[in-house]
N, C-alpha and C. Protein backbone atom coordinates (compact mmCIF):
# COMPACT_ATOMS: atom_id res chain seq x y z
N UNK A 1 -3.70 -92.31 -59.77
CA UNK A 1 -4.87 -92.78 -59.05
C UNK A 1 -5.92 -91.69 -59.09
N UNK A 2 -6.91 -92.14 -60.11
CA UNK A 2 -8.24 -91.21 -59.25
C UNK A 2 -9.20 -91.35 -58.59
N UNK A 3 -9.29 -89.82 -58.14
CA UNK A 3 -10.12 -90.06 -56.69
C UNK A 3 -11.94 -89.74 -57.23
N UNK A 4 -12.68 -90.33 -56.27
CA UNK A 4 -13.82 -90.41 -57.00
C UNK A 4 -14.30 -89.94 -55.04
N UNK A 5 -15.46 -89.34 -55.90
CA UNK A 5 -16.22 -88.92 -54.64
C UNK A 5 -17.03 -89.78 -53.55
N UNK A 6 -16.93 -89.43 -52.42
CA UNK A 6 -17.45 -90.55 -51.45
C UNK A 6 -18.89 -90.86 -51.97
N UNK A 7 -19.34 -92.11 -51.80
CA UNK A 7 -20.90 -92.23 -52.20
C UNK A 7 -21.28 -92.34 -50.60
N UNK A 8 -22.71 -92.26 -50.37
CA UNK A 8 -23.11 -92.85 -49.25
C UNK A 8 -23.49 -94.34 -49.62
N UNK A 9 -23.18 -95.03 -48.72
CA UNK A 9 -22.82 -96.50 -48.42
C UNK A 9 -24.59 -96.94 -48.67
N UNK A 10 -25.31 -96.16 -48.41
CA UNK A 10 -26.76 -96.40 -48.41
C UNK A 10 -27.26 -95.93 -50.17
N UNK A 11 -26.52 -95.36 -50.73
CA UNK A 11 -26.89 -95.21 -52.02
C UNK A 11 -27.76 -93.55 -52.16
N UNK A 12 -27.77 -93.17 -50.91
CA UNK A 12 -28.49 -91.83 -50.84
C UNK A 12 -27.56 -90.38 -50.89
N UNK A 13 -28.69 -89.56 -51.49
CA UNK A 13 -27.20 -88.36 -51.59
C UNK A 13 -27.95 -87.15 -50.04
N UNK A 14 -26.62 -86.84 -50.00
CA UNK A 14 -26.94 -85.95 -48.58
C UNK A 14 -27.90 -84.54 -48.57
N UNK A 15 -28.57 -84.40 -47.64
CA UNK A 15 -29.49 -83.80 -47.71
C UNK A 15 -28.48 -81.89 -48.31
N UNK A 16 -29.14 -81.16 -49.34
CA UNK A 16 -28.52 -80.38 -49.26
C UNK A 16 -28.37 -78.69 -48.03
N UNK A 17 -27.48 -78.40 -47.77
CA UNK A 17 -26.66 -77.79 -46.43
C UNK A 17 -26.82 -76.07 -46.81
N UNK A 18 -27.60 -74.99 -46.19
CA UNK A 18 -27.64 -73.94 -46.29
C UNK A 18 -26.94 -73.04 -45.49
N UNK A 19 -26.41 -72.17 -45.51
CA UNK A 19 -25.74 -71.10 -44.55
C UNK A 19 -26.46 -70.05 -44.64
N UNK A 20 -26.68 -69.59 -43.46
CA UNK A 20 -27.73 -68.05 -42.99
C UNK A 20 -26.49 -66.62 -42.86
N UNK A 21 -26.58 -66.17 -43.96
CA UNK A 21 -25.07 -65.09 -44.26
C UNK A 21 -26.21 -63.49 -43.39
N UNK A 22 -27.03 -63.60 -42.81
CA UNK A 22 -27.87 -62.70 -43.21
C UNK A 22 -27.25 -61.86 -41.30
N UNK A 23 -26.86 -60.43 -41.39
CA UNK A 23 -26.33 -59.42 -40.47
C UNK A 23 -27.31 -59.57 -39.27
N UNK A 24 -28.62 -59.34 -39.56
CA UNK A 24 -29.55 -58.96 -38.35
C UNK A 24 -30.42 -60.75 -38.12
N UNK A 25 -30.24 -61.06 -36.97
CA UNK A 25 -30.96 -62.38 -37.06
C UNK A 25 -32.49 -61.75 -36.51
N UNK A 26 -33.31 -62.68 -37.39
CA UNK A 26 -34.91 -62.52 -37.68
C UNK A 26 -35.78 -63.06 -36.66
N UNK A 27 -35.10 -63.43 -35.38
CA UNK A 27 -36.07 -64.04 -34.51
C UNK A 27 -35.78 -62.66 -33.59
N UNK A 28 -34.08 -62.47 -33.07
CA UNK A 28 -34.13 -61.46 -32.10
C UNK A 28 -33.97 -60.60 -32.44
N UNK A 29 -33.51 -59.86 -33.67
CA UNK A 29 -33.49 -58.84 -34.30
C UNK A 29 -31.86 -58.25 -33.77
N UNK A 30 -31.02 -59.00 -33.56
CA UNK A 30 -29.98 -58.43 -32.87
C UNK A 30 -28.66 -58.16 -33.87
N UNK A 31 -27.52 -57.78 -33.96
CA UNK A 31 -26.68 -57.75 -34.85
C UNK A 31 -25.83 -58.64 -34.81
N UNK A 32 -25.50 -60.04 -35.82
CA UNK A 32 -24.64 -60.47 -35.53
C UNK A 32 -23.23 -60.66 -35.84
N UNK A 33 -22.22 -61.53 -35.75
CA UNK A 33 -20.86 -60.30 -35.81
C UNK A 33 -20.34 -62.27 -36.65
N UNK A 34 -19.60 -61.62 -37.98
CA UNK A 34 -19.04 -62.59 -38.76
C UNK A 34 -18.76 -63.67 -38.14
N UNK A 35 -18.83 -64.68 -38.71
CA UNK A 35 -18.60 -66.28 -38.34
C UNK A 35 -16.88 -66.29 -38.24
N UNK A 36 -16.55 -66.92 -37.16
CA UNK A 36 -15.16 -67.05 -37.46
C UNK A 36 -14.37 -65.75 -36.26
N UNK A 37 -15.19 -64.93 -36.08
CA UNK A 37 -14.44 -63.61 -35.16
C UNK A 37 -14.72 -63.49 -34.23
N UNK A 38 -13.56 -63.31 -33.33
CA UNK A 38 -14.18 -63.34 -31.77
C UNK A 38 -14.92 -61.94 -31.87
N UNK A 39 -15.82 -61.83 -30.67
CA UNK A 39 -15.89 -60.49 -29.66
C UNK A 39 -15.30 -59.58 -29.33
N UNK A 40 -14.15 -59.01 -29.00
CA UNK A 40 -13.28 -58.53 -28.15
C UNK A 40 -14.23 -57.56 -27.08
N UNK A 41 -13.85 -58.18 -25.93
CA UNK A 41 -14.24 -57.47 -25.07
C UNK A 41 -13.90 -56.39 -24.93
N UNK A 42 -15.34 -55.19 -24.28
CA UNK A 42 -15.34 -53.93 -24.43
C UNK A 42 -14.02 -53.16 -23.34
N UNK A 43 -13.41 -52.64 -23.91
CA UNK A 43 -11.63 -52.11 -22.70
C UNK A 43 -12.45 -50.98 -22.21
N UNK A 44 -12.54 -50.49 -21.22
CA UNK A 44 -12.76 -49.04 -20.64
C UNK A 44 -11.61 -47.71 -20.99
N UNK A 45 -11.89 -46.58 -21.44
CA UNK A 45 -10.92 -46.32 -21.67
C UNK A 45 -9.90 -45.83 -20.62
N UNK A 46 -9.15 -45.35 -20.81
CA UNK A 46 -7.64 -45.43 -19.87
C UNK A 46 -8.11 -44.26 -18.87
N UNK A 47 -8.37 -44.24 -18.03
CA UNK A 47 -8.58 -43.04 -17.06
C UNK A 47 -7.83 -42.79 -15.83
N UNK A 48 -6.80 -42.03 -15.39
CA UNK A 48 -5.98 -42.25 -14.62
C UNK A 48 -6.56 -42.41 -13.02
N UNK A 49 -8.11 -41.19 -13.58
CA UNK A 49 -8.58 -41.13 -11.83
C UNK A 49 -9.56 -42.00 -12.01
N UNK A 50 -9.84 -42.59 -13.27
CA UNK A 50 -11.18 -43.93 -12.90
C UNK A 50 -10.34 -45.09 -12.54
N UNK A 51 -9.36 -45.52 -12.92
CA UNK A 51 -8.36 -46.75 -12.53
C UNK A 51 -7.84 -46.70 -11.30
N UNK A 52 -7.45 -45.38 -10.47
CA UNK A 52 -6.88 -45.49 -9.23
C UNK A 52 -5.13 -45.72 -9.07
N UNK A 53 -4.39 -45.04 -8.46
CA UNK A 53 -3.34 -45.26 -8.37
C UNK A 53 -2.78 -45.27 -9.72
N UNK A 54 -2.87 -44.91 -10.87
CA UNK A 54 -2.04 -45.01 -11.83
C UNK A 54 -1.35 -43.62 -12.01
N UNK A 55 -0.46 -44.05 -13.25
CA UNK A 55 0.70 -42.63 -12.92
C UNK A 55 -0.27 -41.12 -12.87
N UNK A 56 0.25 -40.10 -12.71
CA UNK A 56 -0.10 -38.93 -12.99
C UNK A 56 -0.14 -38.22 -14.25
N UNK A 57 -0.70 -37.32 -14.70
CA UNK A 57 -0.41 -36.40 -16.05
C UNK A 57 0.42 -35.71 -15.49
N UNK A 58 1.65 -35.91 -16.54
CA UNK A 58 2.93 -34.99 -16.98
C UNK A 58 2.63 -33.87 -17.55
N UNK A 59 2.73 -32.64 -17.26
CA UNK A 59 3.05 -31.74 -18.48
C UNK A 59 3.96 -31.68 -19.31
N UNK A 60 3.75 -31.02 -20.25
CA UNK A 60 4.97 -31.09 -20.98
C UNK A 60 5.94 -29.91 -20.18
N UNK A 61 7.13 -30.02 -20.73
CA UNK A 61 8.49 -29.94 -19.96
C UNK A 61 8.11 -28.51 -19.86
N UNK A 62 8.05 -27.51 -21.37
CA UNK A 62 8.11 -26.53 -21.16
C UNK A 62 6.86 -25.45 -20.72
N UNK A 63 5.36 -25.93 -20.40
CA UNK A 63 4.55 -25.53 -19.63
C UNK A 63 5.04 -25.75 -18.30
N UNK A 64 5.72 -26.83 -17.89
CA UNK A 64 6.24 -26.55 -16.23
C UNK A 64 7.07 -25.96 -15.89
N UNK A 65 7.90 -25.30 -16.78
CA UNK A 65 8.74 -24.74 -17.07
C UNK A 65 8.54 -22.90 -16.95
N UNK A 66 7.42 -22.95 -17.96
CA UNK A 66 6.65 -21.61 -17.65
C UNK A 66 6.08 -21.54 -16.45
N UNK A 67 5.71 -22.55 -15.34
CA UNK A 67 4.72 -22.30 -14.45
C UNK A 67 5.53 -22.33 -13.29
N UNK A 68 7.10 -22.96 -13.57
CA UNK A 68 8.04 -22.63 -12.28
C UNK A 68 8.67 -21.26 -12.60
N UNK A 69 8.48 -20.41 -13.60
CA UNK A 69 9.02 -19.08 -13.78
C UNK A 69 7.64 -18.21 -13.94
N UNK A 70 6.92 -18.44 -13.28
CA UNK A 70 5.82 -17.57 -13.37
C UNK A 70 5.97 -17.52 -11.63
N UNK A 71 5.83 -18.51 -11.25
CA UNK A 71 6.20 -18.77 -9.53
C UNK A 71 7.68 -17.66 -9.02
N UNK A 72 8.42 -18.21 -9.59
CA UNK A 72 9.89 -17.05 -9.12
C UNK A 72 9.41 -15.99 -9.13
N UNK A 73 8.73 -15.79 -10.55
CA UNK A 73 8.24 -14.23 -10.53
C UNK A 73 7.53 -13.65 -10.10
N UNK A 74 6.46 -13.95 -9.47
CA UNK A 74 5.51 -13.47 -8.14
C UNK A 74 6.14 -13.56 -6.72
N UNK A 75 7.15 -14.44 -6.56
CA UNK A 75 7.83 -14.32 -5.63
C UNK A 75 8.67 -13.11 -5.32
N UNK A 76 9.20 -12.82 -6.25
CA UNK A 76 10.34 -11.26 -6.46
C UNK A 76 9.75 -10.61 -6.32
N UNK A 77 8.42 -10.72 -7.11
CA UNK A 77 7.98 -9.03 -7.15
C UNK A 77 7.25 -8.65 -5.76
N UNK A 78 6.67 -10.06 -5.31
CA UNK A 78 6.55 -9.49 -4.01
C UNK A 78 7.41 -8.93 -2.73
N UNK A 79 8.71 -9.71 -3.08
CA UNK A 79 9.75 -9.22 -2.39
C UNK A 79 9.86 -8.03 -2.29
N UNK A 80 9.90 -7.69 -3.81
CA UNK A 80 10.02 -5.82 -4.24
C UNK A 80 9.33 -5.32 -3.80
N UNK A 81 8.32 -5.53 -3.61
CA UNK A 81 7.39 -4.59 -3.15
C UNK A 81 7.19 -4.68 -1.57
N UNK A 82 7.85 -5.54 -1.10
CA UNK A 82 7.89 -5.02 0.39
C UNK A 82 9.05 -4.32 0.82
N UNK A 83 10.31 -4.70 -0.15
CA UNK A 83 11.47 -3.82 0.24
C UNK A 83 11.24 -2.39 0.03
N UNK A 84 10.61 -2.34 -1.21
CA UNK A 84 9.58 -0.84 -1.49
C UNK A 84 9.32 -0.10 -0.60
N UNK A 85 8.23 -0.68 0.09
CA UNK A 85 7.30 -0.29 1.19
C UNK A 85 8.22 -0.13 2.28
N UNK A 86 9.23 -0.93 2.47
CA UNK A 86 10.40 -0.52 4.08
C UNK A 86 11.23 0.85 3.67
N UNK A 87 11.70 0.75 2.36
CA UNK A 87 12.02 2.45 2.19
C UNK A 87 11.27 3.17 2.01
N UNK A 88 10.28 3.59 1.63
CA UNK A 88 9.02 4.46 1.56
C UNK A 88 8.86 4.85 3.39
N UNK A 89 8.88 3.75 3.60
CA UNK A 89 8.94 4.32 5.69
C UNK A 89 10.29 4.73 5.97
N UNK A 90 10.90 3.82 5.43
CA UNK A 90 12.24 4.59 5.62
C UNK A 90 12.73 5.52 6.03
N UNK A 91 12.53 6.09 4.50
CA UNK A 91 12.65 7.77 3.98
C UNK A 91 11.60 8.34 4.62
N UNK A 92 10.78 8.38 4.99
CA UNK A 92 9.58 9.26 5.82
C UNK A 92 9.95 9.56 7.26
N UNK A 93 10.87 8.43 8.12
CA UNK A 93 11.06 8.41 9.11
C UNK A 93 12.58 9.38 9.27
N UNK A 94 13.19 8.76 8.17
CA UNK A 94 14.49 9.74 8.03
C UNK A 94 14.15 11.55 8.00
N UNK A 95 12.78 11.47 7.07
CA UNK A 95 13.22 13.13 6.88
C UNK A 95 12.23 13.67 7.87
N UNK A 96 11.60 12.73 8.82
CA UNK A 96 10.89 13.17 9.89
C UNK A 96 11.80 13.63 11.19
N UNK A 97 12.71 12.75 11.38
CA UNK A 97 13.70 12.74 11.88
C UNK A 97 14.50 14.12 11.85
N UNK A 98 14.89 13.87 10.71
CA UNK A 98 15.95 15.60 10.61
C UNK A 98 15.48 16.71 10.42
N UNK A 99 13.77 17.00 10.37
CA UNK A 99 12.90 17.92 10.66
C UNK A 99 12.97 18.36 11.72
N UNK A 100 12.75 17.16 12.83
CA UNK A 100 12.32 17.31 14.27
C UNK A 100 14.06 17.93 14.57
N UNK A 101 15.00 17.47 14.24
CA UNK A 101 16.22 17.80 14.82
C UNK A 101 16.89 18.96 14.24
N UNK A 102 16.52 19.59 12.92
CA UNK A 102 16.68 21.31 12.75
C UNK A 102 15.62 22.22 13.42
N UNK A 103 14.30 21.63 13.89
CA UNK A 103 13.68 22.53 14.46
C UNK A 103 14.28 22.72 16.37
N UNK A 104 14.49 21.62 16.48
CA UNK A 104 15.12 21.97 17.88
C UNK A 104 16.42 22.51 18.17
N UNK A 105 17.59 22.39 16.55
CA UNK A 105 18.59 23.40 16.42
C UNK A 105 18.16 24.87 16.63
N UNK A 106 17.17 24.89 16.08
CA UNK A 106 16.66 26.58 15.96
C UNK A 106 15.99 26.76 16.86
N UNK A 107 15.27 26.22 17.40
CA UNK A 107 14.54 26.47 19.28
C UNK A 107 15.74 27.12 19.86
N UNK A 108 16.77 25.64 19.99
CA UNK A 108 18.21 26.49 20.88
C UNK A 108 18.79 27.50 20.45
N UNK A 109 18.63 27.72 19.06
CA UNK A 109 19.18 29.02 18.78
C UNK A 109 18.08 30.05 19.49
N UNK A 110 17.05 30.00 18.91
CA UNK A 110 16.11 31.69 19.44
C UNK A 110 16.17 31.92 20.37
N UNK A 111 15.98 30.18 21.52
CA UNK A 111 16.00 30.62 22.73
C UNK A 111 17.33 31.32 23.91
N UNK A 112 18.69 31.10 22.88
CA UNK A 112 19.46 31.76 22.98
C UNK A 112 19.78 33.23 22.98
N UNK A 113 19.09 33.68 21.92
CA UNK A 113 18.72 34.80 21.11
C UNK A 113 17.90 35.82 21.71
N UNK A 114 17.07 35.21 22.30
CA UNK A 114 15.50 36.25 23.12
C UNK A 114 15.98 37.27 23.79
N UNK A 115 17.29 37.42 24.32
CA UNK A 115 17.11 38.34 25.00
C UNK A 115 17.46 39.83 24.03
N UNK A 116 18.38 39.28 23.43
CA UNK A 116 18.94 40.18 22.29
C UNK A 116 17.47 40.48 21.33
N UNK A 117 16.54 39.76 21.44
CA UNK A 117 15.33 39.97 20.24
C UNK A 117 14.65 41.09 21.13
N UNK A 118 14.53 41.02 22.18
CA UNK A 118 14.22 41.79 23.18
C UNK A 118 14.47 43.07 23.54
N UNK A 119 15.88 42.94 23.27
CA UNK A 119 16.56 44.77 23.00
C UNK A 119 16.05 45.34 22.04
N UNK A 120 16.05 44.46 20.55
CA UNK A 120 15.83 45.23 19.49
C UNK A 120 14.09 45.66 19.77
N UNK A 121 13.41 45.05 19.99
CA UNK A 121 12.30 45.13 19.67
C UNK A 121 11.79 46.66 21.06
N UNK A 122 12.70 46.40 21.92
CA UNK A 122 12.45 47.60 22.89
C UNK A 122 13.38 48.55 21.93
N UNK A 123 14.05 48.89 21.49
CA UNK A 123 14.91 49.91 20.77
C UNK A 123 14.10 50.04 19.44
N UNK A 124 13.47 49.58 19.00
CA UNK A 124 12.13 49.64 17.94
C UNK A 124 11.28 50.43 18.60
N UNK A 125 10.79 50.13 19.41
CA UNK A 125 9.66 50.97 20.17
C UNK A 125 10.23 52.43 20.53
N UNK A 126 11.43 52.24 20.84
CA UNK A 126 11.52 54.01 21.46
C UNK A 126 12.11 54.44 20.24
N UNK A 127 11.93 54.09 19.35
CA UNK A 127 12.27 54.53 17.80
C UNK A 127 13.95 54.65 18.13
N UNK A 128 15.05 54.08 18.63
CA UNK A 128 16.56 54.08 18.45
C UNK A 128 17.03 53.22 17.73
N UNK A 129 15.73 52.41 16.81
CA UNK A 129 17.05 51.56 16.36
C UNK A 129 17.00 52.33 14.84
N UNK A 130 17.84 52.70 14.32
CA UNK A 130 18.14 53.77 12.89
C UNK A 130 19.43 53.78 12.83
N UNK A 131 19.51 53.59 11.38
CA UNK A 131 20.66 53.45 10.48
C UNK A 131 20.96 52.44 10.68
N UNK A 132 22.57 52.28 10.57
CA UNK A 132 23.40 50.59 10.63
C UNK A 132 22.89 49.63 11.59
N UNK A 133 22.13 50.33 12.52
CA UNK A 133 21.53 49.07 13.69
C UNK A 133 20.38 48.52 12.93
N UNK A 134 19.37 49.22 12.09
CA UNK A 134 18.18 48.83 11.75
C UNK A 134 18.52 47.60 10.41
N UNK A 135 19.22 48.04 9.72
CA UNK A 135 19.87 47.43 8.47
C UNK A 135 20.92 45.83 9.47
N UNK A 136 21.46 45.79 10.45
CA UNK A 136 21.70 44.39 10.85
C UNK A 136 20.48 43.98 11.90
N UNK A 137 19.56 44.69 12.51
CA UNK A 137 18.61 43.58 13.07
C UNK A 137 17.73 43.57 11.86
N UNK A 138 17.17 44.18 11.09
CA UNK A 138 16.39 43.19 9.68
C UNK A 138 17.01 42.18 9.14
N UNK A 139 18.51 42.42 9.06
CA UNK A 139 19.19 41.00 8.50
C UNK A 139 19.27 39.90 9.60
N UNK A 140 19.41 40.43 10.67
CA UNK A 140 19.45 38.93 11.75
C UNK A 140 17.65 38.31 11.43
N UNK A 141 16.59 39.42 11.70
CA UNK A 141 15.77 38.48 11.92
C UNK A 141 15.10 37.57 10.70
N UNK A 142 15.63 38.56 9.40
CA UNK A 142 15.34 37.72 8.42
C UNK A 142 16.00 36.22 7.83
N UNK A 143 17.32 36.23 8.77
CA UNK A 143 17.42 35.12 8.74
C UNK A 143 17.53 33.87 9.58
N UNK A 144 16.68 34.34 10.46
CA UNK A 144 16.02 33.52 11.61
C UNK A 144 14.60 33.16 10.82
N UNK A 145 14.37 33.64 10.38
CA UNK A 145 12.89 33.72 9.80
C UNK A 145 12.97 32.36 8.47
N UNK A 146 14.01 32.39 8.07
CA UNK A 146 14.33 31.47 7.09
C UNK A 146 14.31 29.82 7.43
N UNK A 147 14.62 29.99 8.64
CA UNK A 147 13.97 28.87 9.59
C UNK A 147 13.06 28.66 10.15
N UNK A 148 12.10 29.30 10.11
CA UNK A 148 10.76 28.95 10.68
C UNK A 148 10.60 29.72 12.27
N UNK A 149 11.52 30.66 12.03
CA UNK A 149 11.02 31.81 13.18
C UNK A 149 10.12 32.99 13.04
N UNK A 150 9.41 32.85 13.81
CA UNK A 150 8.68 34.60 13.79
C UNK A 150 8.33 35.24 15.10
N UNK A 151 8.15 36.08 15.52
CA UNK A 151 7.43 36.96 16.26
C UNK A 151 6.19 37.04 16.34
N UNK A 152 5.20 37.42 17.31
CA UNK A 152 4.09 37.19 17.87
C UNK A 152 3.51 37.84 18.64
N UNK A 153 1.97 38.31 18.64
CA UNK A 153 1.16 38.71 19.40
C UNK A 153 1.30 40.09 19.37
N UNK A 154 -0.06 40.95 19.31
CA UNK A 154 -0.50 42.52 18.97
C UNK A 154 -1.61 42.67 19.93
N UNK A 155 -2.42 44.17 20.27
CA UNK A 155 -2.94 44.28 21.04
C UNK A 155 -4.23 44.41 19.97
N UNK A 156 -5.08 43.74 21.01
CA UNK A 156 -6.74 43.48 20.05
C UNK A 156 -7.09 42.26 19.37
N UNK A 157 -5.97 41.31 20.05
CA UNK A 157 -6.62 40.00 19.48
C UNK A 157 -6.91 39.26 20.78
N UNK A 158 -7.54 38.27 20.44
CA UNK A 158 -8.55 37.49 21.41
C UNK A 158 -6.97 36.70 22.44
N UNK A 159 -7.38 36.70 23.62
CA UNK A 159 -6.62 36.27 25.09
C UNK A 159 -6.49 34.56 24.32
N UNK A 160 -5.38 34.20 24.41
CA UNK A 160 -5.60 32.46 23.96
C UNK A 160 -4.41 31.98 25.22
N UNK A 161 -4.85 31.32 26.16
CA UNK A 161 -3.62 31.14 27.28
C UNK A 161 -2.71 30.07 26.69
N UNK A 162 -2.72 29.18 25.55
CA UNK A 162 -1.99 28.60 25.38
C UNK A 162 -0.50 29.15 24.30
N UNK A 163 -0.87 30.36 23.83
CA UNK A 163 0.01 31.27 23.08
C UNK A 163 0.44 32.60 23.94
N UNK A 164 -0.45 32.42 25.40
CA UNK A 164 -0.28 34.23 25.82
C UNK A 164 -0.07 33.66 27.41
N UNK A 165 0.87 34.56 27.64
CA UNK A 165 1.30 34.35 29.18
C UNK A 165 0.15 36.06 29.96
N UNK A 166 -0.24 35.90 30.36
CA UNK A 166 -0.99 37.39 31.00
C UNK A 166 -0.17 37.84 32.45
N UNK A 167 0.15 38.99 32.12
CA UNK A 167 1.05 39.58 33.42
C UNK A 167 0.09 40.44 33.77
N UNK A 168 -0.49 41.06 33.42
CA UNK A 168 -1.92 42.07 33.99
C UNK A 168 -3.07 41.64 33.58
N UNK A 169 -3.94 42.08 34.78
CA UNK A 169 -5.15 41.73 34.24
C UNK A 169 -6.14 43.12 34.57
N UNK A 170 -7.26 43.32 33.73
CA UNK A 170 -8.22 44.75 34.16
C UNK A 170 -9.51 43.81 33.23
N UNK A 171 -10.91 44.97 33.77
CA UNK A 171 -11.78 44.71 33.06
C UNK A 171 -12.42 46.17 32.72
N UNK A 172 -12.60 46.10 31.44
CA UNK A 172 -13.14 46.93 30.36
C UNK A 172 -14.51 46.99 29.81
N UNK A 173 -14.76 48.09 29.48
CA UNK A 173 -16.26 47.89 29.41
C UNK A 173 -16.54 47.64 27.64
N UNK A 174 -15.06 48.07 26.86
CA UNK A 174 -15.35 48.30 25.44
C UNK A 174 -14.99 46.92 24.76
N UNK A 175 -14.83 46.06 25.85
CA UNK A 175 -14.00 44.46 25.23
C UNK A 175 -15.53 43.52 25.54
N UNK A 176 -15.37 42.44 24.91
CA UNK A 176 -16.80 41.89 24.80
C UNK A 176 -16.27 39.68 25.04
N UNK A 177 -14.94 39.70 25.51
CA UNK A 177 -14.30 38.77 25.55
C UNK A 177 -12.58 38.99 25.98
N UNK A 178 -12.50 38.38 27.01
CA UNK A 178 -11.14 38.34 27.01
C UNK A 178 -9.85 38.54 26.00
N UNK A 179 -9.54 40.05 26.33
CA UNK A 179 -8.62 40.58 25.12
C UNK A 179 -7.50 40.77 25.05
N UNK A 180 -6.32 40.93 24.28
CA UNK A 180 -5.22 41.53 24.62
C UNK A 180 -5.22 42.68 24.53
N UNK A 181 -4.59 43.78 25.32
CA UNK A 181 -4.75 45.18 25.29
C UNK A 181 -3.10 46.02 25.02
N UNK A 182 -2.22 45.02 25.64
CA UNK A 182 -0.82 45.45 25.94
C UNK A 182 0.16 44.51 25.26
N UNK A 183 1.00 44.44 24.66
CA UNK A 183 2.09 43.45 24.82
C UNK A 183 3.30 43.52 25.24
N UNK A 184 3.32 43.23 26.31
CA UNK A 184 4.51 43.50 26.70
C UNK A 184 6.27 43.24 26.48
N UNK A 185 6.02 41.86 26.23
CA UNK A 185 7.16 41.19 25.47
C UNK A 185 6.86 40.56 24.36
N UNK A 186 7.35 40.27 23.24
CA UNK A 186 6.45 39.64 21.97
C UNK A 186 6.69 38.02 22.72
N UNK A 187 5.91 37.52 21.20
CA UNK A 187 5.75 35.88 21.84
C UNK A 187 7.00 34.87 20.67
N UNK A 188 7.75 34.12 20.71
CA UNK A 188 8.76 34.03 19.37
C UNK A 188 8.19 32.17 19.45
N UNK A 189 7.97 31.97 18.39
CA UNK A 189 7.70 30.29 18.12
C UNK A 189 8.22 30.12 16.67
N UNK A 190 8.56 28.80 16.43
CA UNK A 190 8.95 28.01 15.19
C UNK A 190 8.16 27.26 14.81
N UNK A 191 7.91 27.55 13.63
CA UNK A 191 6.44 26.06 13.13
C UNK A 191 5.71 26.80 13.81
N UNK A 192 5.08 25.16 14.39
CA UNK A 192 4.39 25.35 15.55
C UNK A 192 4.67 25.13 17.11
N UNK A 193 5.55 25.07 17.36
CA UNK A 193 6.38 25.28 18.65
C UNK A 193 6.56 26.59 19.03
N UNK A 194 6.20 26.88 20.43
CA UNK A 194 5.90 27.92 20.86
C UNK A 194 7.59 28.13 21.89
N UNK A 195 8.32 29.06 21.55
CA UNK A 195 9.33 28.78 22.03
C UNK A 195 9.58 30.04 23.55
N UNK A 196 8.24 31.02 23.22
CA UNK A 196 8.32 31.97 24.54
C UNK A 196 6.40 32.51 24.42
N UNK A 197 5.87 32.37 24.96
CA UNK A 197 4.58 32.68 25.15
C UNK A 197 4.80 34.32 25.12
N UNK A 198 3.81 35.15 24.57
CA UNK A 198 3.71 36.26 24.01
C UNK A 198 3.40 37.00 25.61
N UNK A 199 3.90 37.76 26.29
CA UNK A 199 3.42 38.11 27.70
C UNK A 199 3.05 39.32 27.47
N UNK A 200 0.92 39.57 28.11
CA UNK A 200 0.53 40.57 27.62
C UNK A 200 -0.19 41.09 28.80
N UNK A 201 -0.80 42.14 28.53
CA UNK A 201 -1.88 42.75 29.68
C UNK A 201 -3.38 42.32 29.15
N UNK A 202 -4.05 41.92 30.07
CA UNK A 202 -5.37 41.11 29.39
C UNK A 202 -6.46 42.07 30.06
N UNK A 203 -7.41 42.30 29.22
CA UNK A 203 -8.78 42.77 29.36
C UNK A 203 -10.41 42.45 29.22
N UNK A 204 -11.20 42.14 30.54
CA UNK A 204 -12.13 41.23 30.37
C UNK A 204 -13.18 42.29 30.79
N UNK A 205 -14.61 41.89 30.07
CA UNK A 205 -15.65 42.42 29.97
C UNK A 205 -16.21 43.19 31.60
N UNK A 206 -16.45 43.61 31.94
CA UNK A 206 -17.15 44.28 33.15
C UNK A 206 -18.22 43.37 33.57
């Protein structure tokens, strides 16, 4: 069977049919988008804080990884450094401590001692102490001295009542300030701990 083309029933042939292929249409000047294709509507892109409530950004495993061992580690070291700082006082308090408590060993010793420092230093003066006596009081006092002992106060230095006990007093015409003139007993201190005030004869201006 062949097929033969439709005629129009009226004997007329159909008007002929154009297609407008053309991108930019010429009235609005706008772009238009192939025959046959949708639109797709424009998606916003994915934004976790423009959408609201959606998941969070993950790091990756091993940046959180680094950033929970960067954390430990400011943690320790601060630790360290305060355990640091409690021995640093520590030790300051310790050797402050056993300072204060050899100097008051040796207080009780001198002040034990004074009277015997007392002989020698009067047996010095009347010139008796010679030979074997002179040779063991240089060794006693030198090793009192090794501790932070000494002897104290000469005549011609300035009156200080907190180092000088005054058992006499006169006034002089050749002194120009309260002086020492005499000493009668020396003065014995450690450090600075005064363990017998120097007792002298004092001399003040006219």
């Amino acid at each position: 069977m062949t097929d033969h083309p439709t005629e129009n029933p009226h004997g007329e042939e159909p008007p002929p049919r154009f297609t407008d292929k053309r991108r930019i249409d010429p009235t609005t000047g706008a772009v238009r988008e192939p025959a046959g294709m949708d639109t797709p509507a424009a998606t916003p892109a994915a934004d976790p804080a423009a959408q609201g409530g959606g998941p969070e950004f993950e790091p990756h495993p091993v940046v959180a990884a680094l950033e929970a061992a960067e954390s430990i580690a400011a943690e320790r070291l601060e630790d360290l450094q305060r355990l640091q700082a409690e021995y640093v006082n520590y030790r300051k308090r310790v050797d402050r401590d056993r300072l204060v408590a050899r100097d008051q060993t040796v207080i009780a010793m001198v002040e034990a001692m004074i009277g015997v420092l007392d002989d020698v230093d009067a047996a010095r003066a009347h010139g008796e102490l010679t030979g074997p006596f002179l040779a063991v009081s240089e060794k006693f006092e030198g090793a009192l001295g090794k501790f932070g002992w000494e002897r104290y106060g000469a005549a011609g230095e300035p009156f200080d009542p907190t180092v000088h006990e005054a058992l006499m007093h006169a006034h002089q015409d050749d002194v120009t300030e309260p002086t020492v003139v005499q000493v009668l007993q020396a003065g014995h201190r450690v450090g600075d701990r005064i363990v017998r005030a120097a007792r002298v004869a004092v001399a003040e201006p006219e």
